[in-house]
PDB file of N, CA and C in Angstrom:
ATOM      1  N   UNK A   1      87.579 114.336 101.825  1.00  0.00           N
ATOM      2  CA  UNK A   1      87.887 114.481 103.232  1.00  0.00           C
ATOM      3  C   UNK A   1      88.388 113.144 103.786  1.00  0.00           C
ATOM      4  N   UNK A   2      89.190 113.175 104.648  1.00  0.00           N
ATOM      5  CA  UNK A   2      89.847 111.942 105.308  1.00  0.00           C
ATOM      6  C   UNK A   2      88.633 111.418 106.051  1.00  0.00           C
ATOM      7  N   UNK A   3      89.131 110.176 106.456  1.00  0.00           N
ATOM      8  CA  UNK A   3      88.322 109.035 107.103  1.00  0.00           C
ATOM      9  C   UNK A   3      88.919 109.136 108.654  1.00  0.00           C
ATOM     10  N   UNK A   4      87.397 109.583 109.245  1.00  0.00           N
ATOM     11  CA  UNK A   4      88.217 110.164 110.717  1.00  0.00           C
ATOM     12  C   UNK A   4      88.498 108.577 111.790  1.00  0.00           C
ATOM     13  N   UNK A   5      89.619 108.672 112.074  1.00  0.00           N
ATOM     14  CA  UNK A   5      90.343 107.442 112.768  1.00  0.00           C
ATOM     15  C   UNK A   5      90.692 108.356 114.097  1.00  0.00           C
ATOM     16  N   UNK A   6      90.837 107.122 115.310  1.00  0.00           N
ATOM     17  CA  UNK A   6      91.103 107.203 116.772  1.00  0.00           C
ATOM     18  C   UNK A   6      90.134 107.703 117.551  1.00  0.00           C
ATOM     19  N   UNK A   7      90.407 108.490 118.403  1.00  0.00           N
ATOM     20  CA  UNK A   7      88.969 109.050 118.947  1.00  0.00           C
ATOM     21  C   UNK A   7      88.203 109.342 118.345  1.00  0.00           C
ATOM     22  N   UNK A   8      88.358 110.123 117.124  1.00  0.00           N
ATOM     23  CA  UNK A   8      87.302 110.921 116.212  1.00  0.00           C
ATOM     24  C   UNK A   8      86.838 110.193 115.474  1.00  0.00           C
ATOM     25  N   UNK A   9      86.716 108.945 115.495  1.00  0.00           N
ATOM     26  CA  UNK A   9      86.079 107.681 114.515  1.00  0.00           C
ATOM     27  C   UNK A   9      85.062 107.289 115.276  1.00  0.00           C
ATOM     28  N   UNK A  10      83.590 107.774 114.489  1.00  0.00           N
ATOM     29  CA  UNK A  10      82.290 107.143 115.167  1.00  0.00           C
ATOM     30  C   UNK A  10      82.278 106.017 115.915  1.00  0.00           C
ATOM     31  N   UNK A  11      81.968 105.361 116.935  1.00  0.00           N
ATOM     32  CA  UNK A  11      81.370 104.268 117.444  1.00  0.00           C
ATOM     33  C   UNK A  11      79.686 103.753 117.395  1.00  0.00           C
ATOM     34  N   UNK A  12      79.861 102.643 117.377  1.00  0.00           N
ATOM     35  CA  UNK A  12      78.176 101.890 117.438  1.00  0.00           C
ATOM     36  C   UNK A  12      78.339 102.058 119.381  1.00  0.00           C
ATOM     37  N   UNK A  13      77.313 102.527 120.008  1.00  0.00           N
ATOM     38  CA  UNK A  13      76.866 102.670 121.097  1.00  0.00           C
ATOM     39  C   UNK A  13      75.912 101.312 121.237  1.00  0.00           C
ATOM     40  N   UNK A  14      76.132 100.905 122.669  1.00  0.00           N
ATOM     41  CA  UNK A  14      75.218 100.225 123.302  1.00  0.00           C
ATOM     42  C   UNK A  14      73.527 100.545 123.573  1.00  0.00           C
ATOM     43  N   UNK A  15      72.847  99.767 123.612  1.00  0.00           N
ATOM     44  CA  UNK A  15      71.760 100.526 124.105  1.00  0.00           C
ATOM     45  C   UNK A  15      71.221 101.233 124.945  1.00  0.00           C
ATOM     46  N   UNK A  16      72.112 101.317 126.210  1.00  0.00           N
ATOM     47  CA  UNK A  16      71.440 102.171 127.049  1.00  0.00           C
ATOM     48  C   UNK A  16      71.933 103.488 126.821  1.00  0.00           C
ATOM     49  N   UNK A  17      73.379 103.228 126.256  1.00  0.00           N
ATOM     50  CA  UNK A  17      74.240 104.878 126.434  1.00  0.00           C
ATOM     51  C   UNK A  17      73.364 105.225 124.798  1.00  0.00           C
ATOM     52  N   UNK A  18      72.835 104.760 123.919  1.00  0.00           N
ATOM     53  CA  UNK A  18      72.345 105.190 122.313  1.00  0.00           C
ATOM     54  C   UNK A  18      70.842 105.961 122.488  1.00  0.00           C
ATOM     55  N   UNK A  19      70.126 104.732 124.219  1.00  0.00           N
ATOM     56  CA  UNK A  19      69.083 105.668 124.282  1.00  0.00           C
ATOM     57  C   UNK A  19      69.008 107.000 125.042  1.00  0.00           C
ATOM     58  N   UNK A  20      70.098 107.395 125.880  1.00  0.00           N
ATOM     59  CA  UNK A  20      70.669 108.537 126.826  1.00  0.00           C
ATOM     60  C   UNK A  20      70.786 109.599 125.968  1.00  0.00           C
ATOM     61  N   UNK A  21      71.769 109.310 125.233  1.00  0.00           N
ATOM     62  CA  UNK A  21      72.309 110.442 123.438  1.00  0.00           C
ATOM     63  C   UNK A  21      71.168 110.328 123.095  1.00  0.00           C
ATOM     64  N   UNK A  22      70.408 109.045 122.385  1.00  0.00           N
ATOM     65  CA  UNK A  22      69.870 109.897 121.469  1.00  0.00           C
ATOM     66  C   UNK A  22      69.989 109.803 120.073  1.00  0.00           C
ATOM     67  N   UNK A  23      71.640 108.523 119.933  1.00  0.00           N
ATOM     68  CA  UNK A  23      72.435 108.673 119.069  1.00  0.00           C
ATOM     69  C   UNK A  23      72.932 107.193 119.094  1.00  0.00           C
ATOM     70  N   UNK A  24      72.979 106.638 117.425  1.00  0.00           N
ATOM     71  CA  UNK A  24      73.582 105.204 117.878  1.00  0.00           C
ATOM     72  C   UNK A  24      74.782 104.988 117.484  1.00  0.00           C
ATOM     73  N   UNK A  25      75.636 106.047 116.804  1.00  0.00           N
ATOM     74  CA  UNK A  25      76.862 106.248 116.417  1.00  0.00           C
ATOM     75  C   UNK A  25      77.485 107.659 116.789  1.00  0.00           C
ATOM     76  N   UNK A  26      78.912 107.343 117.804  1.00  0.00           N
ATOM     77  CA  UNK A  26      79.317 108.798 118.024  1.00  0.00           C
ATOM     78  C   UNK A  26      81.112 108.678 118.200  1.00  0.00           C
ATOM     79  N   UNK A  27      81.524 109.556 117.825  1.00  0.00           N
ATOM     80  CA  UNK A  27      83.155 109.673 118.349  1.00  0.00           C
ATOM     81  C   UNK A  27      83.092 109.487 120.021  1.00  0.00           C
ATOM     82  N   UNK A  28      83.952 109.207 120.475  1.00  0.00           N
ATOM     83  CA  UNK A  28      84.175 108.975 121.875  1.00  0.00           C
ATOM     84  C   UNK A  28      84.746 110.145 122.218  1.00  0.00           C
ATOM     85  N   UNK A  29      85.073 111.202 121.420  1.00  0.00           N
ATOM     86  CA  UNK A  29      85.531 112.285 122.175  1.00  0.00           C
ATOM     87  C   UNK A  29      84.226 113.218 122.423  1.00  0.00           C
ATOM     88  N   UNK A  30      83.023 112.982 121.833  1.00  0.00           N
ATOM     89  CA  UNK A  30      81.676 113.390 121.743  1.00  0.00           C
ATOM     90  C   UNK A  30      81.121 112.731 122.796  1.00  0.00           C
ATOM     91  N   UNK A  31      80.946 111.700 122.769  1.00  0.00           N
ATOM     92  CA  UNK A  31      80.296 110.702 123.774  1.00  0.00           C
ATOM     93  C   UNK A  31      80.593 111.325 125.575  1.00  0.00           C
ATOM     94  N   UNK A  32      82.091 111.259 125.787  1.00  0.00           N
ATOM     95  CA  UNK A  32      82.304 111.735 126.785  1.00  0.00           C
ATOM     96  C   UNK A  32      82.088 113.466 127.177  1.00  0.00           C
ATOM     97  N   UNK A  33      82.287 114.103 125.819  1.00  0.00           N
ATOM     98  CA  UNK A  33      81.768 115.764 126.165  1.00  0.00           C
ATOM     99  C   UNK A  33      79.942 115.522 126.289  1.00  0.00           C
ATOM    100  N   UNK A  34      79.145 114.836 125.624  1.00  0.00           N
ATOM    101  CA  UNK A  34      77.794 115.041 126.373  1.00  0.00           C
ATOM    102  C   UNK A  34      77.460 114.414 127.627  1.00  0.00           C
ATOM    103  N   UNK A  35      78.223 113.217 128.214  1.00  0.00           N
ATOM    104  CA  UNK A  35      78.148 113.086 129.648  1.00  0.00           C
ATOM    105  C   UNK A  35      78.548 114.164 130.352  1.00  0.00           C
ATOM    106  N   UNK A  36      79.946 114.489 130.043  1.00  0.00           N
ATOM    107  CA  UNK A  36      80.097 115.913 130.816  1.00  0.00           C
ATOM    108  C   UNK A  36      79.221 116.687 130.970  1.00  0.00           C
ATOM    109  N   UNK A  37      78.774 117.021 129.880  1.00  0.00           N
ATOM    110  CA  UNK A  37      77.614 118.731 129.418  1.00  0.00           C
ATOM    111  C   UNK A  37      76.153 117.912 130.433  1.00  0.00           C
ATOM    112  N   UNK A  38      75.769 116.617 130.928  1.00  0.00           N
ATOM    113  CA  UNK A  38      74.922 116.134 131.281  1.00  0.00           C
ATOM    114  C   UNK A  38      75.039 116.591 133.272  1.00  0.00           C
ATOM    115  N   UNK A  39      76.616 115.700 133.355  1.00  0.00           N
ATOM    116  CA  UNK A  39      76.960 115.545 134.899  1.00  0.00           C
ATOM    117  C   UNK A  39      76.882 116.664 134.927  1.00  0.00           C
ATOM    118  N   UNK A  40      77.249 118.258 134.410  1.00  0.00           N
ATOM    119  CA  UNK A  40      77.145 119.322 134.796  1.00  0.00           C
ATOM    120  C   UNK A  40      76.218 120.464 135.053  1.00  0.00           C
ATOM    121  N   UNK A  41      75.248 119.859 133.962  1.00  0.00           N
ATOM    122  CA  UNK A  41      74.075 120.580 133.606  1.00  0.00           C
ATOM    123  C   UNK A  41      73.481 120.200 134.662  1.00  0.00           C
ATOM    124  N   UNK A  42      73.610 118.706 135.376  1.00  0.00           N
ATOM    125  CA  UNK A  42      72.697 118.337 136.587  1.00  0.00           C
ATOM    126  C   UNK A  42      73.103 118.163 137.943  1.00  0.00           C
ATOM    127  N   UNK A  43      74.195 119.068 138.054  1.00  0.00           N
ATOM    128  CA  UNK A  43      75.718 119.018 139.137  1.00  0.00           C
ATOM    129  C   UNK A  43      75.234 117.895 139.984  1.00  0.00           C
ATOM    130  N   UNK A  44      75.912 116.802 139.272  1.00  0.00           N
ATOM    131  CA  UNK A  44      75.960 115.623 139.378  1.00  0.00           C
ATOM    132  C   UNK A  44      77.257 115.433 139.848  1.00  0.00           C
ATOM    133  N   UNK A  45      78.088 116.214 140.230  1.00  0.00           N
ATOM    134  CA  UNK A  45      79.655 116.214 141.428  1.00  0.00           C
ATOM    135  C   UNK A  45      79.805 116.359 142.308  1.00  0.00           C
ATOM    136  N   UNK A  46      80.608 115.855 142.964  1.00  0.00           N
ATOM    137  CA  UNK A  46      81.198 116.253 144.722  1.00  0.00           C
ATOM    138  C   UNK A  46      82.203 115.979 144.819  1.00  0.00           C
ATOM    139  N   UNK A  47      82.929 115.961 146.053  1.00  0.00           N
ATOM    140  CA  UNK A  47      84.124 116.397 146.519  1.00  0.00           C
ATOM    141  C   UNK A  47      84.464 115.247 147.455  1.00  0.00           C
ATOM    142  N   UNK A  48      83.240 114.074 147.546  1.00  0.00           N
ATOM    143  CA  UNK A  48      83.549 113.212 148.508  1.00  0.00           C
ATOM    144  C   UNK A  48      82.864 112.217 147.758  1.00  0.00           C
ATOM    145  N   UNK A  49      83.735 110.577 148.112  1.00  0.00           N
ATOM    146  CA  UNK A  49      83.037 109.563 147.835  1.00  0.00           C
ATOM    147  C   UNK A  49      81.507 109.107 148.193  1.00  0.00           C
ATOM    148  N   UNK A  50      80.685 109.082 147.479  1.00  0.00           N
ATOM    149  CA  UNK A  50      79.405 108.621 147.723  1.00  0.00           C
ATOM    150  C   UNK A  50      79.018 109.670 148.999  1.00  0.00           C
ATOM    151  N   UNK A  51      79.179 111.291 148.712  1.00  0.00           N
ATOM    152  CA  UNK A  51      78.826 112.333 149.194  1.00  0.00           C
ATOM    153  C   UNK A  51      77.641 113.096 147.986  1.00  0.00           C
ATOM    154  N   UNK A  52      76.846 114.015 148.947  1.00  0.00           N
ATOM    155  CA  UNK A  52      75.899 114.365 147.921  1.00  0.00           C
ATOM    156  C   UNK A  52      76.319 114.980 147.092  1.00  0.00           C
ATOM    157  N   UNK A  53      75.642 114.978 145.673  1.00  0.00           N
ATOM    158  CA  UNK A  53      75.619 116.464 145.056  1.00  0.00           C
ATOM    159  C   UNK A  53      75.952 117.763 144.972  1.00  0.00           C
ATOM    160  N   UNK A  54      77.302 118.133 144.444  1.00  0.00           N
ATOM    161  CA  UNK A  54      77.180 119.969 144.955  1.00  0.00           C
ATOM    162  C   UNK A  54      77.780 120.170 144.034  1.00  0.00           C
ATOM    163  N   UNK A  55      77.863 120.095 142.560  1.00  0.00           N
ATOM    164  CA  UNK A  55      78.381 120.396 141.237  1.00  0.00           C
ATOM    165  C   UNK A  55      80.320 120.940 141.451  1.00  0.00           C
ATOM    166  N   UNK A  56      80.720 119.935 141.876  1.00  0.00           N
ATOM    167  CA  UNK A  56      82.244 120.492 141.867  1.00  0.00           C
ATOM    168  C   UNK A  56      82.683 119.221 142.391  1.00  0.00           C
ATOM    169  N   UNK A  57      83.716 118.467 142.382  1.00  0.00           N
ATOM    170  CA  UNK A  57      84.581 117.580 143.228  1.00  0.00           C
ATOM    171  C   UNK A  57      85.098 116.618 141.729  1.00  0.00           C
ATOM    172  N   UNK A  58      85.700 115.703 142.063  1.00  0.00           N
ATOM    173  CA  UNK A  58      86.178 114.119 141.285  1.00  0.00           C
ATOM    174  C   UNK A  58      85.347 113.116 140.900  1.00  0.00           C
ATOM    175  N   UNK A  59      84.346 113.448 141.794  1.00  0.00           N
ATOM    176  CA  UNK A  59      83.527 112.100 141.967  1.00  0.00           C
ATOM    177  C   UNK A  59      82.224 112.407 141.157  1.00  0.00           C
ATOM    178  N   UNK A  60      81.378 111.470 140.397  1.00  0.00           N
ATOM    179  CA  UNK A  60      80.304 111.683 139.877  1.00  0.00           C
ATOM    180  C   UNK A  60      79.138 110.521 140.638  1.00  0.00           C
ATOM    181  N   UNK A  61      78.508 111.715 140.859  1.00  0.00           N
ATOM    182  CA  UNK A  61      77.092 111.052 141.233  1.00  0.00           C
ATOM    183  C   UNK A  61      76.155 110.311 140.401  1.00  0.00           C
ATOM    184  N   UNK A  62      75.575 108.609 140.647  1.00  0.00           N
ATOM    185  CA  UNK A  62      75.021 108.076 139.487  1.00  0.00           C
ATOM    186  C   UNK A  62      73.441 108.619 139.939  1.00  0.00           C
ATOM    187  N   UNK A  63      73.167 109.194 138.551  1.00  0.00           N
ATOM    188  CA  UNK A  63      71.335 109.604 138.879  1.00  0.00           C
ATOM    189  C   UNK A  63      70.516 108.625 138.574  1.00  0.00           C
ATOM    190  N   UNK A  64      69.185 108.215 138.253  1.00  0.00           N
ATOM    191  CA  UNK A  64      68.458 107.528 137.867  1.00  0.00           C
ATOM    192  C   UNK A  64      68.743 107.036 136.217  1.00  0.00           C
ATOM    193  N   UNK A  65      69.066 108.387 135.718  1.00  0.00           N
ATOM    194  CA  UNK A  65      69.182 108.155 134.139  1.00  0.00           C
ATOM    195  C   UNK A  65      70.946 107.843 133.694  1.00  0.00           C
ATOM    196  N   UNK A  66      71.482 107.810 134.471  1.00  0.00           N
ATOM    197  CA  UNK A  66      73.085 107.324 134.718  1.00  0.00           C
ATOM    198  C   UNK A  66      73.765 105.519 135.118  1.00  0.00           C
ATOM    199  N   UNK A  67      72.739 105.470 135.887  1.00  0.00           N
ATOM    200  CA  UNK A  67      73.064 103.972 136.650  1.00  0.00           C
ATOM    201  C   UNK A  67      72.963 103.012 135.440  1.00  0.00           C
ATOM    202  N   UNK A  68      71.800 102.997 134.762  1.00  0.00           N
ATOM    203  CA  UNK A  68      71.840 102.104 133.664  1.00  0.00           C
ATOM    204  C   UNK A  68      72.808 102.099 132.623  1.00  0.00           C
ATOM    205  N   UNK A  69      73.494 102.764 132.026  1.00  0.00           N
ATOM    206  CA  UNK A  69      74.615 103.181 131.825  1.00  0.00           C
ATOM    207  C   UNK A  69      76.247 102.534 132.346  1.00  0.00           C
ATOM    208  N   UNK A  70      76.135 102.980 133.836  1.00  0.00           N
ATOM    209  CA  UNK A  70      77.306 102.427 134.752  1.00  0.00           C
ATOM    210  C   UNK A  70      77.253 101.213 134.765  1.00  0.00           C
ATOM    211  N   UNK A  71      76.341 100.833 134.839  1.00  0.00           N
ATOM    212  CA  UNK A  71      76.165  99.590 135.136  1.00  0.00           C
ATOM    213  C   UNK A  71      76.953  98.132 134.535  1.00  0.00           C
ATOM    214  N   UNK A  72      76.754  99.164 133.008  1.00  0.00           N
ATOM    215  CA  UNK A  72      77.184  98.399 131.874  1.00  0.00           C
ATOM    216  C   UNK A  72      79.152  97.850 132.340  1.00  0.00           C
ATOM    217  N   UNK A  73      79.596  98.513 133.195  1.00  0.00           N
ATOM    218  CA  UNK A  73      81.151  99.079 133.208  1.00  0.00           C
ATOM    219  C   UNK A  73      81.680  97.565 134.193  1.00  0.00           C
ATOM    220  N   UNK A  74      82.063  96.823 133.519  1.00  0.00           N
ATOM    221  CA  UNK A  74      82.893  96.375 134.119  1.00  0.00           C
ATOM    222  C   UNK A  74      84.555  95.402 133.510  1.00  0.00           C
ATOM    223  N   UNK A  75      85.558  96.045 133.797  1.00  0.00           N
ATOM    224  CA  UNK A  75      86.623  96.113 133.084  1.00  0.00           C
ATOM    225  C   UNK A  75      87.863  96.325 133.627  1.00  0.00           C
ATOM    226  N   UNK A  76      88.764  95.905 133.395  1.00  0.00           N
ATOM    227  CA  UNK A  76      90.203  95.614 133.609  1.00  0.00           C
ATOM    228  C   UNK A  76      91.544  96.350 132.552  1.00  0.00           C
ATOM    229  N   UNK A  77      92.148  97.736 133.147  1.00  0.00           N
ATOM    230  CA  UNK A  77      92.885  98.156 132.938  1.00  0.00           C
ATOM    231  C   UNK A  77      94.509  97.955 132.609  1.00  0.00           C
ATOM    232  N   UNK A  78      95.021  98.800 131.663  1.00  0.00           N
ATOM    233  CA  UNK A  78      95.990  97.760 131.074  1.00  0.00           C
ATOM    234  C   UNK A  78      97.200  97.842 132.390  1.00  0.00           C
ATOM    235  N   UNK A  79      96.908  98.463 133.660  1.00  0.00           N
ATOM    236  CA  UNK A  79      97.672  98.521 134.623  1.00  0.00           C
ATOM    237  C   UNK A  79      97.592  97.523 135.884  1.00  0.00           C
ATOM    238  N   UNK A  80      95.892  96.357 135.088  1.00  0.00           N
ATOM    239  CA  UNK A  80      95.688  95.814 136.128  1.00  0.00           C
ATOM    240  C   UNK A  80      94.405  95.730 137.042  1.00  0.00           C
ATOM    241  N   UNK A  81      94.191  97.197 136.756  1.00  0.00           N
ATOM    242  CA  UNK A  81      92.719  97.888 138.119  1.00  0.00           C
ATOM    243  C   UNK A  81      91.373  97.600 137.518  1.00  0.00           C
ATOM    244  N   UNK A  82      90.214  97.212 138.289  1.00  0.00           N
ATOM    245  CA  UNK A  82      89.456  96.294 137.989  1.00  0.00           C
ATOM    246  C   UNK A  82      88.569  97.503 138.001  1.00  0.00           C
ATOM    247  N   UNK A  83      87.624  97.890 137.058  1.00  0.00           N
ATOM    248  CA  UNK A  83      86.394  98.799 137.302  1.00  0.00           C
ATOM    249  C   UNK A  83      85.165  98.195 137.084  1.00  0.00           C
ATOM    250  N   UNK A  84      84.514  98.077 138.274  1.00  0.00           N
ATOM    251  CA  UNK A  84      83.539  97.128 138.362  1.00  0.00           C
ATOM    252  C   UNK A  84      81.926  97.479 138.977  1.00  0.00           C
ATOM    253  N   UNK A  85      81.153  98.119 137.961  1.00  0.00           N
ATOM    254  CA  UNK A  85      80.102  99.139 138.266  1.00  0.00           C
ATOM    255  C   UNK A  85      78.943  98.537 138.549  1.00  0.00           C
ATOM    256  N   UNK A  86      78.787  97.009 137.988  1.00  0.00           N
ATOM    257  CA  UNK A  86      77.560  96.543 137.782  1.00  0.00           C
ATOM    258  C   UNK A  86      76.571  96.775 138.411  1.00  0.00           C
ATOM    259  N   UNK A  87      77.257  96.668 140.094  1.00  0.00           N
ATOM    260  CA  UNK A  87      76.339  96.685 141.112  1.00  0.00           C
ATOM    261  C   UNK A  87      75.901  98.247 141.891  1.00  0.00           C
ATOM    262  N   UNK A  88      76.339  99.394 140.927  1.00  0.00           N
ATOM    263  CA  UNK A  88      75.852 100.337 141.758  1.00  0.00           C
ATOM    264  C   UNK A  88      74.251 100.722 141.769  1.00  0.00           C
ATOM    265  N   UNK A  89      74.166 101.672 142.794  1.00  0.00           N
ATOM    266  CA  UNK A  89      72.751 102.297 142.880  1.00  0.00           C
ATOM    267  C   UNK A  89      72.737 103.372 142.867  1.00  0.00           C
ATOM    268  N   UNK A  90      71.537 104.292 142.695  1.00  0.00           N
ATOM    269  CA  UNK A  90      71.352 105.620 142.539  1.00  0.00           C
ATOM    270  C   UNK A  90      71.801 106.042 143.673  1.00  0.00           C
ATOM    271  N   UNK A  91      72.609 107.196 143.752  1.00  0.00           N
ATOM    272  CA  UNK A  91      72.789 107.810 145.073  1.00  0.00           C
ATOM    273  C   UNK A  91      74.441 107.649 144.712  1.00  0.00           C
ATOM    274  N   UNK A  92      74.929 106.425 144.394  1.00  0.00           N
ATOM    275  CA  UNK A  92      76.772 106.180 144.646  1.00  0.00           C
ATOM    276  C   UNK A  92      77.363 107.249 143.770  1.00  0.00           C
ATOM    277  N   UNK A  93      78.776 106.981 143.954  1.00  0.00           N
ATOM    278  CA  UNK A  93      79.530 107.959 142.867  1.00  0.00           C
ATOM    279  C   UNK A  93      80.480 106.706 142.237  1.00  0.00           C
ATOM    280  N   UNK A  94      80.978 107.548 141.553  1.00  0.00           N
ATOM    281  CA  UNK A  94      82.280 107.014 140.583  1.00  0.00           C
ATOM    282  C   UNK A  94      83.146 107.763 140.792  1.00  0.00           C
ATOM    283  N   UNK A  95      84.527 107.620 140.533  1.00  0.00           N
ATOM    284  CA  UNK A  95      85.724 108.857 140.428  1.00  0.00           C
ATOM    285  C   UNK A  95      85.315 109.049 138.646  1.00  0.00           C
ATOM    286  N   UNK A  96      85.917 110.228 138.800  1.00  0.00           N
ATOM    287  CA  UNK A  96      85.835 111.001 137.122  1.00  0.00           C
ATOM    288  C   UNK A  96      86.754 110.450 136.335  1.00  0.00           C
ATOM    289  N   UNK A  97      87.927 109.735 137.225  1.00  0.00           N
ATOM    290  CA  UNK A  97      89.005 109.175 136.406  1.00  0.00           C
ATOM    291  C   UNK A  97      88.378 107.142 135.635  1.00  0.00           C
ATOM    292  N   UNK A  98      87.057 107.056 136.273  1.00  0.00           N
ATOM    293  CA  UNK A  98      86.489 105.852 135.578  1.00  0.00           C
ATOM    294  C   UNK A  98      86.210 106.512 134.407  1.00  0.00           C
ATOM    295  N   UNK A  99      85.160 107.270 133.967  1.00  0.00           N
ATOM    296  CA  UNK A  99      84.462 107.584 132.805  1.00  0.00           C
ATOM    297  C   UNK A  99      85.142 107.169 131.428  1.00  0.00           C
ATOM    298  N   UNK A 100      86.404 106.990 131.403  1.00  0.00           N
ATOM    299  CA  UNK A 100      86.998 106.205 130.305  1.00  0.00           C
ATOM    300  C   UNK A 100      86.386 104.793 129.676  1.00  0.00           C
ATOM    301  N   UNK A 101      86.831 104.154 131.253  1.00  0.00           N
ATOM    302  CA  UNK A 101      86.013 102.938 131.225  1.00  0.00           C
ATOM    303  C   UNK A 101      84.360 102.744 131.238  1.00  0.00           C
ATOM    304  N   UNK A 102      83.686 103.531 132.017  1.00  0.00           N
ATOM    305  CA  UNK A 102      82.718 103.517 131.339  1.00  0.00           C
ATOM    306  C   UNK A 102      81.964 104.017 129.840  1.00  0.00           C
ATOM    307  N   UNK A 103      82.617 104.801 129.120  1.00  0.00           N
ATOM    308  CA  UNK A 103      82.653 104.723 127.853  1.00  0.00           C
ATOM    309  C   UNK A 103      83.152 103.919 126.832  1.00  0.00           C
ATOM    310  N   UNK A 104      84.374 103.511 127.337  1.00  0.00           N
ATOM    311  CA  UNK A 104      84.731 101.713 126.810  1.00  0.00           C
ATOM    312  C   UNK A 104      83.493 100.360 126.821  1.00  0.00           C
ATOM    313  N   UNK A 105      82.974 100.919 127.853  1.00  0.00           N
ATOM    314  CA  UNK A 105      82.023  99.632 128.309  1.00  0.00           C
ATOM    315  C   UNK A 105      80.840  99.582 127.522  1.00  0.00           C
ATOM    316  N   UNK A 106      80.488 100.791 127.070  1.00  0.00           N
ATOM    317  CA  UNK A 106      79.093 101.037 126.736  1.00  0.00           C
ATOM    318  C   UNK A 106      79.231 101.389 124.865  1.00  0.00           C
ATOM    319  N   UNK A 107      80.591 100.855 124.295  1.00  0.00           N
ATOM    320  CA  UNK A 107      80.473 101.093 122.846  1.00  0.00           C
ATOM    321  C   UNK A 107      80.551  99.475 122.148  1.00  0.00           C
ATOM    322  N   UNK A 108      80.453  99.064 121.202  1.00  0.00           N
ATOM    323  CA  UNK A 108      80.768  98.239 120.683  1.00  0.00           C
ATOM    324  C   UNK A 108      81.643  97.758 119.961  1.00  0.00           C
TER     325      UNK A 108
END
């Protein structure tokens, strides 16, 4: 069997996202489907910036077991745009279009 390369090539996870999974090696196309299957399972979305909870919108709500995680995120896009999480708290959101970067942030 081939040697899976690009997304589908395991990563070493950080510690907070390894103790979240569960898991200390994962594809990043995995990594980001169990945050999903997580933000959803705990409609952890809305429709407004740093608006509550109501399982639908762009934005993801950081929970208790999320922030440590985000936190990790801070990073500079090859367009320039600065994603810079360190300082959030429970309650904020993210746009859905970060989660890249925070999965960048949190592998090794």
């Amino acid at each position: 069997m081939a040697e899976a390369k690009g997304l589908s090539k395991p990563v070493k996870l950080k510690s907070e996202l390894a103790d979240f999974l569960g898991e200390t090696e994962l594809p990043r196309t995995e990594i980001t489907k169990k945050l999903w299957d997580y933000i959803k399972a705990n409609k952890l979305q809305t429709k407004t910036e740093n608006g509550k909870a109501e399982n639908a919108g762009k934005y993801i709500v950081a929970d208790a077991k999320l922030v440590p995680i985000f936190k990790n995120t801070k990073s500079t896009s090859k367009s320039g745009k600065l994603t810079d999480l360190t300082q959030i708290k429970e309650g904020e959101t993210i746009n859905m279009m970060q989660m890249a970067a925070v999965v960048g942030a949190n592998i090794e």
